[in-house]
N, C-alpha and C. Protein backbone atom coordinates (compact mmCIF):
# COMPACT_ATOMS: atom_id res chain seq x y z
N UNK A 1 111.04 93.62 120.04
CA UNK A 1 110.52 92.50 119.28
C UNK A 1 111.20 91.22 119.76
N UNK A 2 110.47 90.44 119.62
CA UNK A 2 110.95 88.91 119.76
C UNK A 2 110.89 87.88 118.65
N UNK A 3 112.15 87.01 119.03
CA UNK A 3 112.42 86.17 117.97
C UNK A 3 111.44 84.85 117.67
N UNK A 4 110.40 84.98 116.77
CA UNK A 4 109.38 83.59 116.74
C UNK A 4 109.99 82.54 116.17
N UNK A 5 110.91 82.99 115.13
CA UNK A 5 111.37 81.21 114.90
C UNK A 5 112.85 82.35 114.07
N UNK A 6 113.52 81.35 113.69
CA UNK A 6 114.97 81.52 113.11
C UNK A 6 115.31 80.10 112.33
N UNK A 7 115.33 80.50 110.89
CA UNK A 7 115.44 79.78 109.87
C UNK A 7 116.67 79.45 109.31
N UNK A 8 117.42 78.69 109.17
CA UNK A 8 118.85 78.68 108.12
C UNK A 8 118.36 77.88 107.27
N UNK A 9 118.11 78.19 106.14
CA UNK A 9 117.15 76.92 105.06
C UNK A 9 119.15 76.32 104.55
N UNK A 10 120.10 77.02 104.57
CA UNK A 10 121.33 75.93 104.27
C UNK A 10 121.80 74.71 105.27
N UNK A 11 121.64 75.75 106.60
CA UNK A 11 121.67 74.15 107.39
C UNK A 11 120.66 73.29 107.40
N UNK A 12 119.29 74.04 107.31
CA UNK A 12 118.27 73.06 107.66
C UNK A 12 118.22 71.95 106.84
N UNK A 13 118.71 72.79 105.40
CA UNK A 13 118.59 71.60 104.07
C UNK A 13 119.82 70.62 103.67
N UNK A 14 121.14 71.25 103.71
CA UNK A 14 122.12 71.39 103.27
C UNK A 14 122.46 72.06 101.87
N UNK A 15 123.62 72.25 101.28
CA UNK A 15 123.58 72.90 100.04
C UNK A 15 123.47 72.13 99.00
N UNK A 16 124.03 70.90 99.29
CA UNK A 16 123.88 69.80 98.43
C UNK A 16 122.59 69.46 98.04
N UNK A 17 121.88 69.45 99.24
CA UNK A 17 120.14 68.38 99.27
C UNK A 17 119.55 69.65 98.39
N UNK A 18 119.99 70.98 98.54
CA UNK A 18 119.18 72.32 98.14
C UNK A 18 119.47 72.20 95.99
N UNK A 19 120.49 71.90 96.20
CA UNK A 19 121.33 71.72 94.91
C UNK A 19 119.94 70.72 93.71
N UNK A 20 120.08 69.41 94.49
CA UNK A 20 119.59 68.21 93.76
C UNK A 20 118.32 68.26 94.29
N UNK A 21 117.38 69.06 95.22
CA UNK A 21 115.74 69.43 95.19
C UNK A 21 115.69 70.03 93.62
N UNK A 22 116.85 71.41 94.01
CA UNK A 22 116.82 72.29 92.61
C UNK A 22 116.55 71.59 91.35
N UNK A 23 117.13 70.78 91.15
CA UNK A 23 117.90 70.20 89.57
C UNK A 23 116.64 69.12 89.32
N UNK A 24 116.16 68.48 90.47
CA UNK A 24 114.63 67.42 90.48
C UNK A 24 113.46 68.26 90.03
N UNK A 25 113.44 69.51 90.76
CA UNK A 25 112.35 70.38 90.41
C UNK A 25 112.30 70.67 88.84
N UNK A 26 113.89 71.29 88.57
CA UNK A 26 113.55 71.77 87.68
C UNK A 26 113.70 70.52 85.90
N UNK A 27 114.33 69.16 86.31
CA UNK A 27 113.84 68.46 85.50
C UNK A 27 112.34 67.64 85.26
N UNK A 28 112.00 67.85 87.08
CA UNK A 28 110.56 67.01 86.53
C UNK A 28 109.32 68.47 85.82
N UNK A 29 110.08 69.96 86.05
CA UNK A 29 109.12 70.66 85.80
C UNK A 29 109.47 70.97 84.24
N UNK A 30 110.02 70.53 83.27
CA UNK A 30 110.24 70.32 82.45
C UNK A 30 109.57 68.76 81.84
N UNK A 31 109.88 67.85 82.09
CA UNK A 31 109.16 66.97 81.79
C UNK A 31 107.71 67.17 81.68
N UNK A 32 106.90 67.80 83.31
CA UNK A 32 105.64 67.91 83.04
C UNK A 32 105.15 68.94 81.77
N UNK A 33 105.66 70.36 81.80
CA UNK A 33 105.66 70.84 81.02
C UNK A 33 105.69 71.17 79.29
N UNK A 34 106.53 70.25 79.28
CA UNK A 34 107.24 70.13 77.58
C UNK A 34 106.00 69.21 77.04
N UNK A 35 105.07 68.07 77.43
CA UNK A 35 104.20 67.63 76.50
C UNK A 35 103.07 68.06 76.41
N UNK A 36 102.29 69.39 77.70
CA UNK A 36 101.27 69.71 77.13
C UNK A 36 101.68 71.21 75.64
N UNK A 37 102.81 71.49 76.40
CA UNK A 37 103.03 72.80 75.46
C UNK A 37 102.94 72.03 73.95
N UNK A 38 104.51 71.06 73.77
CA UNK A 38 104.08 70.85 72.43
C UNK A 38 103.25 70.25 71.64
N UNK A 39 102.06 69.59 73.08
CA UNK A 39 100.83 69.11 72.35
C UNK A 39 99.79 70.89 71.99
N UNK A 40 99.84 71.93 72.28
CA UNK A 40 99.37 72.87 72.05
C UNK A 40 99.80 74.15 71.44
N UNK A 41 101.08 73.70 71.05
CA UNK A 41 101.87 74.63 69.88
C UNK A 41 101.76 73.73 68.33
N UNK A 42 101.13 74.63 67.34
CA UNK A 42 100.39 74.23 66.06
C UNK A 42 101.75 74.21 65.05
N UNK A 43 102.38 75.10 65.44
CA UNK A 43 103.78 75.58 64.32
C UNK A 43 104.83 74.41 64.39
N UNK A 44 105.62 74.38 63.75
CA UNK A 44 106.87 73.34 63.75
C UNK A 44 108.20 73.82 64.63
N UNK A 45 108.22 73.20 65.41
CA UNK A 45 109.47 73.21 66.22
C UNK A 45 110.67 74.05 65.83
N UNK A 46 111.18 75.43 65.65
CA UNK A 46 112.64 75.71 65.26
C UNK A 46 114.15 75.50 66.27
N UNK A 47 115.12 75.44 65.46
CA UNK A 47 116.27 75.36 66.53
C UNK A 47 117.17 76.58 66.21
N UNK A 48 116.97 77.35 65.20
CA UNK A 48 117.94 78.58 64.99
C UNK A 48 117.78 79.46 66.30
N UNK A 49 118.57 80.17 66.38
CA UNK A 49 118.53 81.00 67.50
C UNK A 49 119.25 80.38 69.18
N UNK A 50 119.99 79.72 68.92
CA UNK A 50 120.01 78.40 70.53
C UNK A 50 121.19 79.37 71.05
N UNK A 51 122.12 80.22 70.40
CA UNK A 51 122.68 81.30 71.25
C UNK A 51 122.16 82.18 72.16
N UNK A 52 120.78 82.59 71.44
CA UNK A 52 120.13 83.41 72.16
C UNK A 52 119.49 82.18 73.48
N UNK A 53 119.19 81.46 73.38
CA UNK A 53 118.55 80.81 74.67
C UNK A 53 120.17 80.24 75.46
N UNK A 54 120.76 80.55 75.23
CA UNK A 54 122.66 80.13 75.97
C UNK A 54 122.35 81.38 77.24
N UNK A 55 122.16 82.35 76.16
CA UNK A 55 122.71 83.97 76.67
C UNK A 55 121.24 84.25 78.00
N UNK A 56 120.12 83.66 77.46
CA UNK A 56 118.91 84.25 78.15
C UNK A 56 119.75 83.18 79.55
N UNK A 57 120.04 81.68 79.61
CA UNK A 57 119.98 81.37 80.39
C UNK A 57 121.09 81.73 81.27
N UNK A 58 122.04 82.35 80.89
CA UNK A 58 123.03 82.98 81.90
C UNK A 58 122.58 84.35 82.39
N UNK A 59 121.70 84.95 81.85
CA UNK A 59 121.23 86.26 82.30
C UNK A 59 120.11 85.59 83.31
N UNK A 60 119.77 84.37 83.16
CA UNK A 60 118.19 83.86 84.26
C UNK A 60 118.90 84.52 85.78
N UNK A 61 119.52 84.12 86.26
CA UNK A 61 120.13 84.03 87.47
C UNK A 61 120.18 85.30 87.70
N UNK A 62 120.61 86.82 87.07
CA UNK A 62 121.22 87.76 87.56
C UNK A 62 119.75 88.95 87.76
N UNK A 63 118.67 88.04 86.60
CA UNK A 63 117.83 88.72 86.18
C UNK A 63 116.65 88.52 87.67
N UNK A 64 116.42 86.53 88.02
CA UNK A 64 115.51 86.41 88.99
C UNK A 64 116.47 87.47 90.62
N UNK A 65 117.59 87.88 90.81
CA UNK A 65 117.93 88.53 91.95
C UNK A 65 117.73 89.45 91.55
N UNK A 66 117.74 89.98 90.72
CA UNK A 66 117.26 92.06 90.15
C UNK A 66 115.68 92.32 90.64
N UNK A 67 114.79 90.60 90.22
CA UNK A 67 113.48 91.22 90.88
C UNK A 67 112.94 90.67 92.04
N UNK A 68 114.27 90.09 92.89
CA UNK A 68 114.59 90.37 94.30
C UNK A 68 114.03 90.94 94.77
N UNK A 69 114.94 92.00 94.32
CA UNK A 69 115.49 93.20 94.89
C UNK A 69 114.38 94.57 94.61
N UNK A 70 113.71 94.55 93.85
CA UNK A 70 112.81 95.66 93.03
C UNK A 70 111.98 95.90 94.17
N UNK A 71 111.29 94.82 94.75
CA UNK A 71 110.50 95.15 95.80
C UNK A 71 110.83 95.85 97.07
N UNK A 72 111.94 95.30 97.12
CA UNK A 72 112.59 96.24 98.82
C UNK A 72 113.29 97.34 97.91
N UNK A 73 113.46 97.89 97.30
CA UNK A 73 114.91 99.10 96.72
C UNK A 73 114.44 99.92 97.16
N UNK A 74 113.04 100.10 97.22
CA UNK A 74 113.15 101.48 98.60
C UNK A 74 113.47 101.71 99.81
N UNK A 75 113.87 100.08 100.67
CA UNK A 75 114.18 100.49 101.78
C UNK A 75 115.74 100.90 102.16
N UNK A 76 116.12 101.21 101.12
CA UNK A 76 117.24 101.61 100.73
C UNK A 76 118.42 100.79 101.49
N UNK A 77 119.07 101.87 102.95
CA UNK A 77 120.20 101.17 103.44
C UNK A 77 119.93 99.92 104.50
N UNK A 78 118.58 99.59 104.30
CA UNK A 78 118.16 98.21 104.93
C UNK A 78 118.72 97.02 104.24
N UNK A 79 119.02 96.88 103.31
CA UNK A 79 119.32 96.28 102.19
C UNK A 79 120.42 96.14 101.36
N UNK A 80 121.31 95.04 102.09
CA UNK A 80 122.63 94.89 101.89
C UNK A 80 122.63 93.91 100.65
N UNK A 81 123.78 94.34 99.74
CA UNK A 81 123.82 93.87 98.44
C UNK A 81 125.74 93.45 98.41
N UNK A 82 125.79 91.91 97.88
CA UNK A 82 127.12 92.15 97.71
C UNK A 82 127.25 91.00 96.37
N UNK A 83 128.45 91.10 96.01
CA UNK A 83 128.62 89.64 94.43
C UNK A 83 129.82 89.21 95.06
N UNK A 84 130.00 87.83 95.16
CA UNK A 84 131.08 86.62 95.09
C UNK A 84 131.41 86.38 93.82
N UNK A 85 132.12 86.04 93.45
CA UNK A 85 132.79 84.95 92.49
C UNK A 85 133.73 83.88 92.65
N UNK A 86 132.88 82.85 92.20
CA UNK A 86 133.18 81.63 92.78
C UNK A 86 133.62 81.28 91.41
N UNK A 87 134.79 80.56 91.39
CA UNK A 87 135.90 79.89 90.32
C UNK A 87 136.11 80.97 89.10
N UNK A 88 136.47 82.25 90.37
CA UNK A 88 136.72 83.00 89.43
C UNK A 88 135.92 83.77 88.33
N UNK A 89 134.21 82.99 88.05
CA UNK A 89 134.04 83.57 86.96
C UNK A 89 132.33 83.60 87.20
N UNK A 90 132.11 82.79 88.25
CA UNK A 90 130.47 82.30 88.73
C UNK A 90 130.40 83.37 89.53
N UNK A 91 128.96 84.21 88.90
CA UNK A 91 128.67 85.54 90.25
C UNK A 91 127.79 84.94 91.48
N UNK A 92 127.88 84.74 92.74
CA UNK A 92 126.74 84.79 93.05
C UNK A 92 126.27 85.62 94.39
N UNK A 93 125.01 85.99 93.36
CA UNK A 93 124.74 87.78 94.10
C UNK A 93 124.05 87.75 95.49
N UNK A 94 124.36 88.07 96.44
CA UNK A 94 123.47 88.72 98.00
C UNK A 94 122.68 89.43 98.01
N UNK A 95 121.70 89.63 98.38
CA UNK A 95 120.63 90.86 98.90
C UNK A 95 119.74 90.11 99.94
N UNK A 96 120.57 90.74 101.17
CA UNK A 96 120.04 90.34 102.44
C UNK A 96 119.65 91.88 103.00
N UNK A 97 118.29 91.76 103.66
CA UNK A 97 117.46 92.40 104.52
C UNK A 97 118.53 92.55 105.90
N UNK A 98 118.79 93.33 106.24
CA UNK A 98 119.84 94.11 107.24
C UNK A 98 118.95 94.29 108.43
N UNK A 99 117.76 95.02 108.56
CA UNK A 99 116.84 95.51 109.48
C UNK A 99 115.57 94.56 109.25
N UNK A 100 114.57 94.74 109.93
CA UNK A 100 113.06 94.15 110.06
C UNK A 100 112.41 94.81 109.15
N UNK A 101 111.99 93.77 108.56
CA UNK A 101 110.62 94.28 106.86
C UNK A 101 109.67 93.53 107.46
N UNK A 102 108.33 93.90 106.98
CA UNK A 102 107.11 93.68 107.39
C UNK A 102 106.95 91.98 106.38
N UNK A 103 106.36 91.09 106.91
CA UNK A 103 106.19 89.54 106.74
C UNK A 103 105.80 89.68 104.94
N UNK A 104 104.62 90.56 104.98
CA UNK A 104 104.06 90.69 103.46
C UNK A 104 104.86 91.25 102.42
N UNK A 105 105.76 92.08 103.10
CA UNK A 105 106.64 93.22 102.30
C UNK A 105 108.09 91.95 101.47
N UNK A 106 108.36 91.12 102.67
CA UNK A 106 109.32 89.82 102.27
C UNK A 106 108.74 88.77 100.89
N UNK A 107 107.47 88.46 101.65
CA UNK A 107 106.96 87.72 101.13
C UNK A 107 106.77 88.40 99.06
N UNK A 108 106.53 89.43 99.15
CA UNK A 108 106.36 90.11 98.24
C UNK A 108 107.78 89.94 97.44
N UNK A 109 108.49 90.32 97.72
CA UNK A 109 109.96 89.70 97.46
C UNK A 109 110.74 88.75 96.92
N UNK A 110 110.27 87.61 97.94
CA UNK A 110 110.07 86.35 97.48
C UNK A 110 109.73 85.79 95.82
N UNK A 111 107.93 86.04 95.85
CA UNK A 111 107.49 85.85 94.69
C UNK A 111 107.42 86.55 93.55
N UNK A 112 107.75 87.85 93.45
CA UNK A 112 108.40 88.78 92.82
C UNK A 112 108.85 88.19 91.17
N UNK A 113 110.28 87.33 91.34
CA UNK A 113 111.03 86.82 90.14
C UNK A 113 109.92 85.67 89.77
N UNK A 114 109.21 84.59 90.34
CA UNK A 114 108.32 83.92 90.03
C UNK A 114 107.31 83.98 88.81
N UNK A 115 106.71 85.38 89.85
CA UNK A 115 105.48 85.48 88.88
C UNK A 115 106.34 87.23 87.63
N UNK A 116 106.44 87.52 87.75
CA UNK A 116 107.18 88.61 86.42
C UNK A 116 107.99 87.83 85.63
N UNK A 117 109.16 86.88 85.91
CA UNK A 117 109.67 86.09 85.09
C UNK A 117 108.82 85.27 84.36
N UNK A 118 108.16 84.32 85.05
CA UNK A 118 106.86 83.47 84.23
C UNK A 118 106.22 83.73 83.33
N UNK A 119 105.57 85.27 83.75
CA UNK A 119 104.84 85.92 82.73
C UNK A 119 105.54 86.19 81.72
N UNK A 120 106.63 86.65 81.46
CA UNK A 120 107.28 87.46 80.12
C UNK A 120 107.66 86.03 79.33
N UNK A 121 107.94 84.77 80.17
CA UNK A 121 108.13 83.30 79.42
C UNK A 121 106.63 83.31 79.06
N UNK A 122 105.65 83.14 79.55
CA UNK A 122 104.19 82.82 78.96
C UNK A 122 104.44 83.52 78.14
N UNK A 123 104.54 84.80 77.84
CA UNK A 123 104.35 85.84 76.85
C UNK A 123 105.14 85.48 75.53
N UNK A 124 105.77 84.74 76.01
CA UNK A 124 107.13 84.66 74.68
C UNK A 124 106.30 83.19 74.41
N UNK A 125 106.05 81.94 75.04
CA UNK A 125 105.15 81.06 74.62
C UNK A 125 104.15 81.19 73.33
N UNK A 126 103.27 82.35 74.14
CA UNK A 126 102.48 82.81 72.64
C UNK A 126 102.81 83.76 71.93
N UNK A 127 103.91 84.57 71.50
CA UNK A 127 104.14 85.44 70.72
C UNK A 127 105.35 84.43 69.87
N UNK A 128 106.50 83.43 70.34
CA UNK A 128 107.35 82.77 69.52
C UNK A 128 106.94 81.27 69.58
N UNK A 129 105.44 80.70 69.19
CA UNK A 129 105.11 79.18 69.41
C UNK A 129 106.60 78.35 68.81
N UNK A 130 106.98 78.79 67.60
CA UNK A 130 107.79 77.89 67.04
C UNK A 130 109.41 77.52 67.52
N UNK A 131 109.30 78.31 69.06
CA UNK A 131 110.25 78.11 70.07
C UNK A 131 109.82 77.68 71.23
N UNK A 132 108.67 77.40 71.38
CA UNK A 132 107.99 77.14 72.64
C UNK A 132 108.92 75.69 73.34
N UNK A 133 109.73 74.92 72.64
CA UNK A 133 111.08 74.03 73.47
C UNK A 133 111.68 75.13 74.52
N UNK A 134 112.23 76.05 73.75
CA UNK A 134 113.54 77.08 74.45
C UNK A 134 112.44 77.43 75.46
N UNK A 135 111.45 78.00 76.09
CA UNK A 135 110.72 78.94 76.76
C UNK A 135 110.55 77.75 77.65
N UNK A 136 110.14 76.29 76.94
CA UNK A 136 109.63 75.20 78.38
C UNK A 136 111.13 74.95 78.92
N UNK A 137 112.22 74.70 78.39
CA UNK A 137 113.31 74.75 79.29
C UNK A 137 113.72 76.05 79.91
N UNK A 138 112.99 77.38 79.80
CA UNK A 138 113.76 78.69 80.30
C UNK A 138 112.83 78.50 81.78
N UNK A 139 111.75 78.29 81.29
CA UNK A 139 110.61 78.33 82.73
C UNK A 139 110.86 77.26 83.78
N UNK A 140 111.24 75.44 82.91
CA UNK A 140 111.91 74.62 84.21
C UNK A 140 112.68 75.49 84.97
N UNK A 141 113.98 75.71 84.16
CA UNK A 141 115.01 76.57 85.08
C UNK A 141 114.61 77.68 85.65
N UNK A 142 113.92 78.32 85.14
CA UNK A 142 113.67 79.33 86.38
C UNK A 142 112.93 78.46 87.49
N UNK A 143 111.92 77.91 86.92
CA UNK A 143 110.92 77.16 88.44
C UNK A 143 112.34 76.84 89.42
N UNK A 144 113.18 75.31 88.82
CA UNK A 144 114.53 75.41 89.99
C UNK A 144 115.08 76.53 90.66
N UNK A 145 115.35 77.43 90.02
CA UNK A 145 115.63 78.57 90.69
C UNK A 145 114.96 79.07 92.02
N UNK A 146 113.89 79.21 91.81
CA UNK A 146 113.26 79.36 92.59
C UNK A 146 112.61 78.46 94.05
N UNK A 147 112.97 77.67 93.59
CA UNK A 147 112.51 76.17 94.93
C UNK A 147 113.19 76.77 96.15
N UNK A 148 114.38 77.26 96.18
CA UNK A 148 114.91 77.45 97.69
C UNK A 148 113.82 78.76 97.90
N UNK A 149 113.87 80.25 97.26
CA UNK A 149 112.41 81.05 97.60
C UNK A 149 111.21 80.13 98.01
N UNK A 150 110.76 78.98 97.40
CA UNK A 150 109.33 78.43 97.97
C UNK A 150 109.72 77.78 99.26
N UNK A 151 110.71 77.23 99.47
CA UNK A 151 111.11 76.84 100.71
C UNK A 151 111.01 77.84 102.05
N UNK A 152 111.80 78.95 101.68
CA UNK A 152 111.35 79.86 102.22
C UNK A 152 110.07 80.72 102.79
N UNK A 153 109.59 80.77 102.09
CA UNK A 153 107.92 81.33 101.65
C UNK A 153 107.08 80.28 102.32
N UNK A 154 107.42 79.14 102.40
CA UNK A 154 106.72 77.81 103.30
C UNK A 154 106.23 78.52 104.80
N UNK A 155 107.94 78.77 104.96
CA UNK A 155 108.53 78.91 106.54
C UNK A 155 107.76 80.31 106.82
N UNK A 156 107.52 81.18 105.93
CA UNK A 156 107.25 82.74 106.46
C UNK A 156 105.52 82.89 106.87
N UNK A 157 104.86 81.69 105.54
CA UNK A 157 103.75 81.62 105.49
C UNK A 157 102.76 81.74 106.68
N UNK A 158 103.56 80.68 107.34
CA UNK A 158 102.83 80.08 108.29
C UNK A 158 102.84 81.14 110.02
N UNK A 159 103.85 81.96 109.54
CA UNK A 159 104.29 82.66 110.65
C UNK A 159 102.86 83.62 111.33
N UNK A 160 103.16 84.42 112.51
CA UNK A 160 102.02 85.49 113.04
C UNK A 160 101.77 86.57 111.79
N UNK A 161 100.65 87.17 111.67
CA UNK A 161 100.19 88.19 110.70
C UNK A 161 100.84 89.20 110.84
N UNK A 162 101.36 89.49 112.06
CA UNK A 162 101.81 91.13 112.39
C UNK A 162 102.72 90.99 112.33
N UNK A 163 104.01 89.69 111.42
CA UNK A 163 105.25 89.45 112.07
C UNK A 163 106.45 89.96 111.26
N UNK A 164 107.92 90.07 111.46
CA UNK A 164 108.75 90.71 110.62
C UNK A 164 109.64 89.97 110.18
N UNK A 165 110.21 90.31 109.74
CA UNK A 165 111.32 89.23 108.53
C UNK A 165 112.87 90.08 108.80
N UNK A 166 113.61 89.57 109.43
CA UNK A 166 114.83 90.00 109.24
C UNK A 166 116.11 88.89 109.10
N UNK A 167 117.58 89.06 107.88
CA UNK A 167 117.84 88.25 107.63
C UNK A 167 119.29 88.39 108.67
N UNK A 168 120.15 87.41 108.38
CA UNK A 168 121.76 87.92 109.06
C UNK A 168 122.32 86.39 108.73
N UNK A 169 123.51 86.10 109.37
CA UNK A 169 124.04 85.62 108.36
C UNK A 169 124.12 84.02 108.87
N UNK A 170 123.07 83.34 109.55
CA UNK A 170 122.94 82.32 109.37
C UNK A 170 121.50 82.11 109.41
N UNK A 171 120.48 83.12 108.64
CA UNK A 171 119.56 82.43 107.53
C UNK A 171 118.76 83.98 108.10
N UNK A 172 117.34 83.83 108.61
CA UNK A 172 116.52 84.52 108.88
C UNK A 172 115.66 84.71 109.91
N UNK A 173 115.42 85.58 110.40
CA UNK A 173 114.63 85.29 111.92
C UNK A 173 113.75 85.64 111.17
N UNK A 174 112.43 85.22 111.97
CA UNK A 174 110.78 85.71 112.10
C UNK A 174 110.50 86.23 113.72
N UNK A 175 110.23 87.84 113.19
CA UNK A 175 110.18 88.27 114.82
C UNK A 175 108.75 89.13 115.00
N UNK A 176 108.40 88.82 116.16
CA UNK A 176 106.99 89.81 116.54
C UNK A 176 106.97 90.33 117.41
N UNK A 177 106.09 91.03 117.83
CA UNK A 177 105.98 92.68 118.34
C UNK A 177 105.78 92.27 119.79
N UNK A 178 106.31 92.61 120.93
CA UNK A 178 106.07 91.91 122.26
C UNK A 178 105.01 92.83 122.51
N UNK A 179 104.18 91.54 123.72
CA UNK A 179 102.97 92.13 123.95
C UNK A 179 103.48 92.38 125.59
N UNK A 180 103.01 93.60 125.97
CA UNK A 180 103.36 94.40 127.01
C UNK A 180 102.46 94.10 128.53
């Protein structure tokens, strides 16, 4: 196989610029958000419960890499997993692709935490209207979360149909099948 392109979305972006895309995304996707919801939630606004939206939002992070990971867990020892802790107390989790996965199989990956996280927030939208605040700030933050994945997903998109995805440790190649 050959290498079609090789991605580092940290150098390409920096961590910083990746940081404050994040935090833009996920305040303007809150802004957009928050006035059609509470123009379409009928019930009165509650605030009891704001532990539980503390706790959901420290579980966001551990929860969008779990459905990472769901999609590749069969390729078992392809699929290197490790946790940092940074200041001691901040996890932040790895699951890098070791070997070549098929473009769709990544991609699948990718959007994975997106769309399953979203949904169970939609779901909680209409099953708890009179929290529908907590759910439009759980979904900004996840959307941020997710911006470096769409960044990604940009780069894979566009790649050859037949092509493979392998990661290492300064970002990701896109590789295809040499023609003989």
């Amino acid at each position: 196989m050959n290498c079609w392109k090789t991605i580092n979305i940290s150098k390409q972006y920096g961590s910083q610029r990746l940081f404050i895309l994040s935090s833009l995304t996920m305040l303007f996707s809150f802004i957009i958000l928050y006035v059609p919801v509470n123009y379409l939630s009928v019930s009165t606004l509650k605030s009891n419960h704001f532990f539980i939206l503390l706790v959901s939002i420290c579980f966001m992070y551990p929860t969008h890499k779990l459905f990472h990971y769901l999609p590749i867990a069969h390729l078992g020892n392809r699929i290197k997993k490790s946790i940092e802790f940074h200041g001691g107390f901040l996890p932040v989790i790895h699951i890098r692709v070791s070997e070549p996965i098929r473009k769709w199989t990544f991609l699948l990956a990718l959007f994975t935490p997106f769309l399953v996280i979203g949904f169970f927030i939609f779901v909680g939208f209409v099953m708890f209207p009179s929290y529908s605040h907590y759910f439009t700030i759980l979904l900004a933050y996840h959307i941020g979360l997710c911006v470096s994945d769409f960044i990604c997903a940009k780069n894979i998109l566009f790649a050859p149909t037949q092509s493979y995805v392998e990661e290492n440790d300064e970002g990701f190649e896109i590789l295809v099948n040499k023609v003989a």
